[in-house]
Structures are given as structure tokens and as C-alpha cells.
Protein backbone atom coordinates (compact mmCIF):
# COMPACT_ATOMS: atom_id res chain seq x y z
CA UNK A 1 -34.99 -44.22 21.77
CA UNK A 2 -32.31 -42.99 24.00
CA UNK A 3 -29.50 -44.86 21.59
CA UNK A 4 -31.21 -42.57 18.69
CA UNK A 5 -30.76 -39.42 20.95
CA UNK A 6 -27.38 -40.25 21.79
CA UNK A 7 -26.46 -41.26 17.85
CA UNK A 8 -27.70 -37.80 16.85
CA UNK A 9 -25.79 -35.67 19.43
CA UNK A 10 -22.95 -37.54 18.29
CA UNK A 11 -23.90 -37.22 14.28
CA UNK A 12 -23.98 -33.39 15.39
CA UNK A 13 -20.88 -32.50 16.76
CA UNK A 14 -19.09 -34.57 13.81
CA UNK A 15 -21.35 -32.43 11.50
CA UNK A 16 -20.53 -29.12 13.32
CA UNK A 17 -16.99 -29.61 13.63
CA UNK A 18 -17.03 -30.50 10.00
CA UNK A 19 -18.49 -27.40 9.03
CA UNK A 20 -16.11 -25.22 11.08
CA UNK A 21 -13.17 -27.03 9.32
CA UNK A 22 -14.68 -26.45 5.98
CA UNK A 23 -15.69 -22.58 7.07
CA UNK A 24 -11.86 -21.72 8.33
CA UNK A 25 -10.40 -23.74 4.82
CA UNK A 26 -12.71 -21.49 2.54
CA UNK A 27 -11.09 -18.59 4.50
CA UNK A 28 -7.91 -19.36 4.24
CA UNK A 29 -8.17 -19.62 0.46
CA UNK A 30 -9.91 -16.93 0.11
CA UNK A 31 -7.41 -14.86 1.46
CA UNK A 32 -4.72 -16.17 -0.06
CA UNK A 33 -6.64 -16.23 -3.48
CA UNK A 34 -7.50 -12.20 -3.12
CA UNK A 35 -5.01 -11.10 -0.29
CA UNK A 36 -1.58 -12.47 -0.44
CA UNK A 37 1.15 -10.08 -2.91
CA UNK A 38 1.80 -12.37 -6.29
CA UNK A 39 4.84 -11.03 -7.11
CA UNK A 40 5.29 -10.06 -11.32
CA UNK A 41 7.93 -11.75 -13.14
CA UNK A 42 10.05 -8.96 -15.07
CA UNK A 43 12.92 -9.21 -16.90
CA UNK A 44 15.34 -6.04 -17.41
CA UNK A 45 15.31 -5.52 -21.59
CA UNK A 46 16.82 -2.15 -21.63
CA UNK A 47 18.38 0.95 -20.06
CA UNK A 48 18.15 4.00 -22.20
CA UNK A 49 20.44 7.15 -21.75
CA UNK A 50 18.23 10.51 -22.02
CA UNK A 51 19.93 13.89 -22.10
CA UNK A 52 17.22 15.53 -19.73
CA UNK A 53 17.28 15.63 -16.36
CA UNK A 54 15.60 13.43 -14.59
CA UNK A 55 14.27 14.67 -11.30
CA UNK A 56 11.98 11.96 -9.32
CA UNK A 57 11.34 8.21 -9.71
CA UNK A 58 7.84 7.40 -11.35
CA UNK A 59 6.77 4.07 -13.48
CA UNK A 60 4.34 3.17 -15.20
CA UNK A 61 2.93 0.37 -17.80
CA UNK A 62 3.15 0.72 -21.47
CA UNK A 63 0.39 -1.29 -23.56
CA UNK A 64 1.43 -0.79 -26.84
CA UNK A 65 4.03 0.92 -29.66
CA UNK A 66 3.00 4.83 -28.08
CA UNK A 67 3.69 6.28 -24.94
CA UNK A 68 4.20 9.75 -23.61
CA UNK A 69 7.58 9.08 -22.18
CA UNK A 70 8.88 8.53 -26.30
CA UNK A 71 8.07 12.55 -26.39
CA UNK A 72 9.06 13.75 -22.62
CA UNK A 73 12.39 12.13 -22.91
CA UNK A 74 13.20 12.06 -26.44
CA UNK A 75 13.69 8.44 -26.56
CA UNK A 76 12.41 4.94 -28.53
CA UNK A 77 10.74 2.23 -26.79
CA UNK A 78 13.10 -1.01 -26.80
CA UNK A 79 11.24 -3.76 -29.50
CA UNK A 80 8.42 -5.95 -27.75
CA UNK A 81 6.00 -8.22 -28.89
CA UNK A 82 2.99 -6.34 -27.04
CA UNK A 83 0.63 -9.34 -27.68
CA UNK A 84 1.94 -11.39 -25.50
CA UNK A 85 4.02 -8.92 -23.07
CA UNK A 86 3.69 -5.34 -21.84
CA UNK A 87 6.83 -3.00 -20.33
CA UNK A 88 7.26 -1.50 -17.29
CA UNK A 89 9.64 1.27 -17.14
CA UNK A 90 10.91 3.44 -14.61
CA UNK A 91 13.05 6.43 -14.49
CA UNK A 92 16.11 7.00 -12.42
CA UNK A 93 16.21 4.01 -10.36
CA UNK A 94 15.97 0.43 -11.05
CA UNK A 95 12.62 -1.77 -10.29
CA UNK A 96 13.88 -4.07 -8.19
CA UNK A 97 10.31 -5.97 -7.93
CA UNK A 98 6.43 -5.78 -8.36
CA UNK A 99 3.64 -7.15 -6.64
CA UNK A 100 -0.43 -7.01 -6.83
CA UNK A 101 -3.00 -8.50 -4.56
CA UNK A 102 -6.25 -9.73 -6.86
CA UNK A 103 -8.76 -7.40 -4.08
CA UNK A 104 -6.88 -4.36 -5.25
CA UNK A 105 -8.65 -4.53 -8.52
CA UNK A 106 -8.75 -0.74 -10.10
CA UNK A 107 -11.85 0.84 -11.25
CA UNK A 108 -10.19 1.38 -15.33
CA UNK A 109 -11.63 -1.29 -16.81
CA UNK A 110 -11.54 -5.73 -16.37
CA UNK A 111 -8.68 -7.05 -14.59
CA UNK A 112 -6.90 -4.02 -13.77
CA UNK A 113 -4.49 -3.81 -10.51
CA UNK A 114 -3.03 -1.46 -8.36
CA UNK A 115 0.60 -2.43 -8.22
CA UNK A 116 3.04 -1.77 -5.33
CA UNK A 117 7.01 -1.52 -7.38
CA UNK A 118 9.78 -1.88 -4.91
CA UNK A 119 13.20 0.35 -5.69
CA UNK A 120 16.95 0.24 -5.84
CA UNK A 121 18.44 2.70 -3.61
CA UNK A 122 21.09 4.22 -6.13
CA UNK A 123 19.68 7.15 -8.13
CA UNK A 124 20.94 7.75 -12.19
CA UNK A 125 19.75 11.70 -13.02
CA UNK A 126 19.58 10.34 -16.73
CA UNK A 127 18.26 6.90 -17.05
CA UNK A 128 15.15 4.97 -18.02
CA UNK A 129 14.94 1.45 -17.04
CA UNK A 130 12.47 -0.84 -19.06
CA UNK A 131 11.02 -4.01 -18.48
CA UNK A 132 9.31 -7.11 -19.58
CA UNK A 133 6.11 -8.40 -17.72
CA UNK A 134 3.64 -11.45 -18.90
CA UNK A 135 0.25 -9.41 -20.64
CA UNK A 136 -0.77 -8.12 -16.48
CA UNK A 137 -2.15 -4.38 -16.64
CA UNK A 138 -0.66 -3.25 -13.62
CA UNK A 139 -0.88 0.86 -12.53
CA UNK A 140 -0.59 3.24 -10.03
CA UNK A 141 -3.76 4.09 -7.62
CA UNK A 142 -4.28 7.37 -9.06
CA UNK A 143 -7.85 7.57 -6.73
CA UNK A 144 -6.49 7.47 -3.50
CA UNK A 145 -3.54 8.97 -1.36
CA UNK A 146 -0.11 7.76 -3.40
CA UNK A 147 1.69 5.61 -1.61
CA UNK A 148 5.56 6.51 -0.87
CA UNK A 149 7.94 5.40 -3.29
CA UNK A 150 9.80 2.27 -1.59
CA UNK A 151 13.29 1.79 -1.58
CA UNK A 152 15.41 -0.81 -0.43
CA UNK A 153 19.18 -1.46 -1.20
């Protein structure tokens, strides 16, 4: 009886450390499923002169052949095959990268994230810089306090 007791205690400890490893593994993953930045692959397709002014840096995805920036600016979107990729543009300074974290999911619809775009430091009063990105619907978090504009050299 007492070599039962003793086999048990022993059984137990194995089986409780074994569930604290597998507890501390599922949150690791978790968080680095959900938490960690992915950074967004984009490739530079086009700058585009505009004759108007422009007067802040602001991006945002385009989805498909119309956007309002064709009418603000006076411009044409560059040629993209918007089944398989979306642009990104930005205006007066260049994207210099993008990242998303899966938790920061946006309330618009399936699959939609709030993306954080890093920026060049040098400032161009009349260009639009457009990119390509993989099929990702990335935007800004229009419900909550906008984050600063970050700029790095």
C-alpha cells in the first residue's frame, strides 16, 4: 500500500509539471499567433507627380480600379492585378514598412486589421507613393484615438 501511495505522489508531480509545461507552451503560441507585428511584404510600383499641394502624410488601402485619391489628386492608379494584390499608397513620404498583429482585428467586416505604417523622414509637397501588398485588407483605426504618424530616417 505505501509503494502505491508513493507511485501516485510521484505519477502526480510528473502529471502536474506536465501540465504547467503544456499551459506556458499554449501561451507562448498564443501570443505569438495573435500578438507579435507580422510585418507586410510591399513592393514600391510607382511614384506619381500631382500638381496639388500636398499638405500631411495619410495612407490608405485601395481594393479595386476606384479610389477617391484618382479625383483629389487628379491622378491614375498604376495597373494591378487586384485579384491577387491590393495597393497601399501614401502621400508625401515614402512607406518605409507595415505591420499588423492578428488581435487587432477591425470591426469592418472578416479579416480586417488595423495596420501600424512606419515613414521615411524626407517630405515631397507633390508626391504619391504606391505600393504592392499580397490580397491583406489592412486600414487605419478610424474608432479609436489615431495613432501619431511614425517616422524614422
Amino acid at each position: 500500500m505505501k509503494h502505491l501511495i508513493n507511485w501516485i505522489k510521484r505519477r502526480g508531480r510528473i502529471m502536474i509539471l506536465l501540465f504547467v509545461f503544456l499551459g506556458l507552451t499554449t501561451s507562448i503560441l498564443y501570443y505569438n499567433y495573435y500578438y507579435a507585428p507580422i510585418e507586410v511584404d510591399i513592393k514600391k510600383i510607382a511614384v506619381v507627380d500631382t500638381q496639388n499641394t500636398i499638405i500631411g502624410t495619410w495612407w490608405s488601402t485601395i481594393y479595386g480600379n476606384e479610389h477617391k485619391i484618382t479625383t483629389q489628386y487628379n491622378i491614375k492608379l498604376p495597373e494591378n492585378d487586384f485579384t491577387r494584390y491590393n495597393l497601399v499608397f501614401s502621400t508625401g513620404r515614402e512607406i518605409k514598412r507595415i505591420t499588423y498583429r492578428r488581435i487587432d482585428q477591425l470591426p469592418l467586416g472578416k479579416d480586417v486589421y488595423k495596420a501600424v505604417p512606419v515613414f521615411k523622414k524626407d517630405f515631397f509637397t507633390h508626391k504619391i507613393f504606391f505600393y504592392r501588398i499580397n490580397k491583406l485588407n489592412l486600414e487605419e483605426d478610424f474608432f479609436s484615438k489615431p495613432e501619431k504618424i511614425i517616422i524614422e530616417d
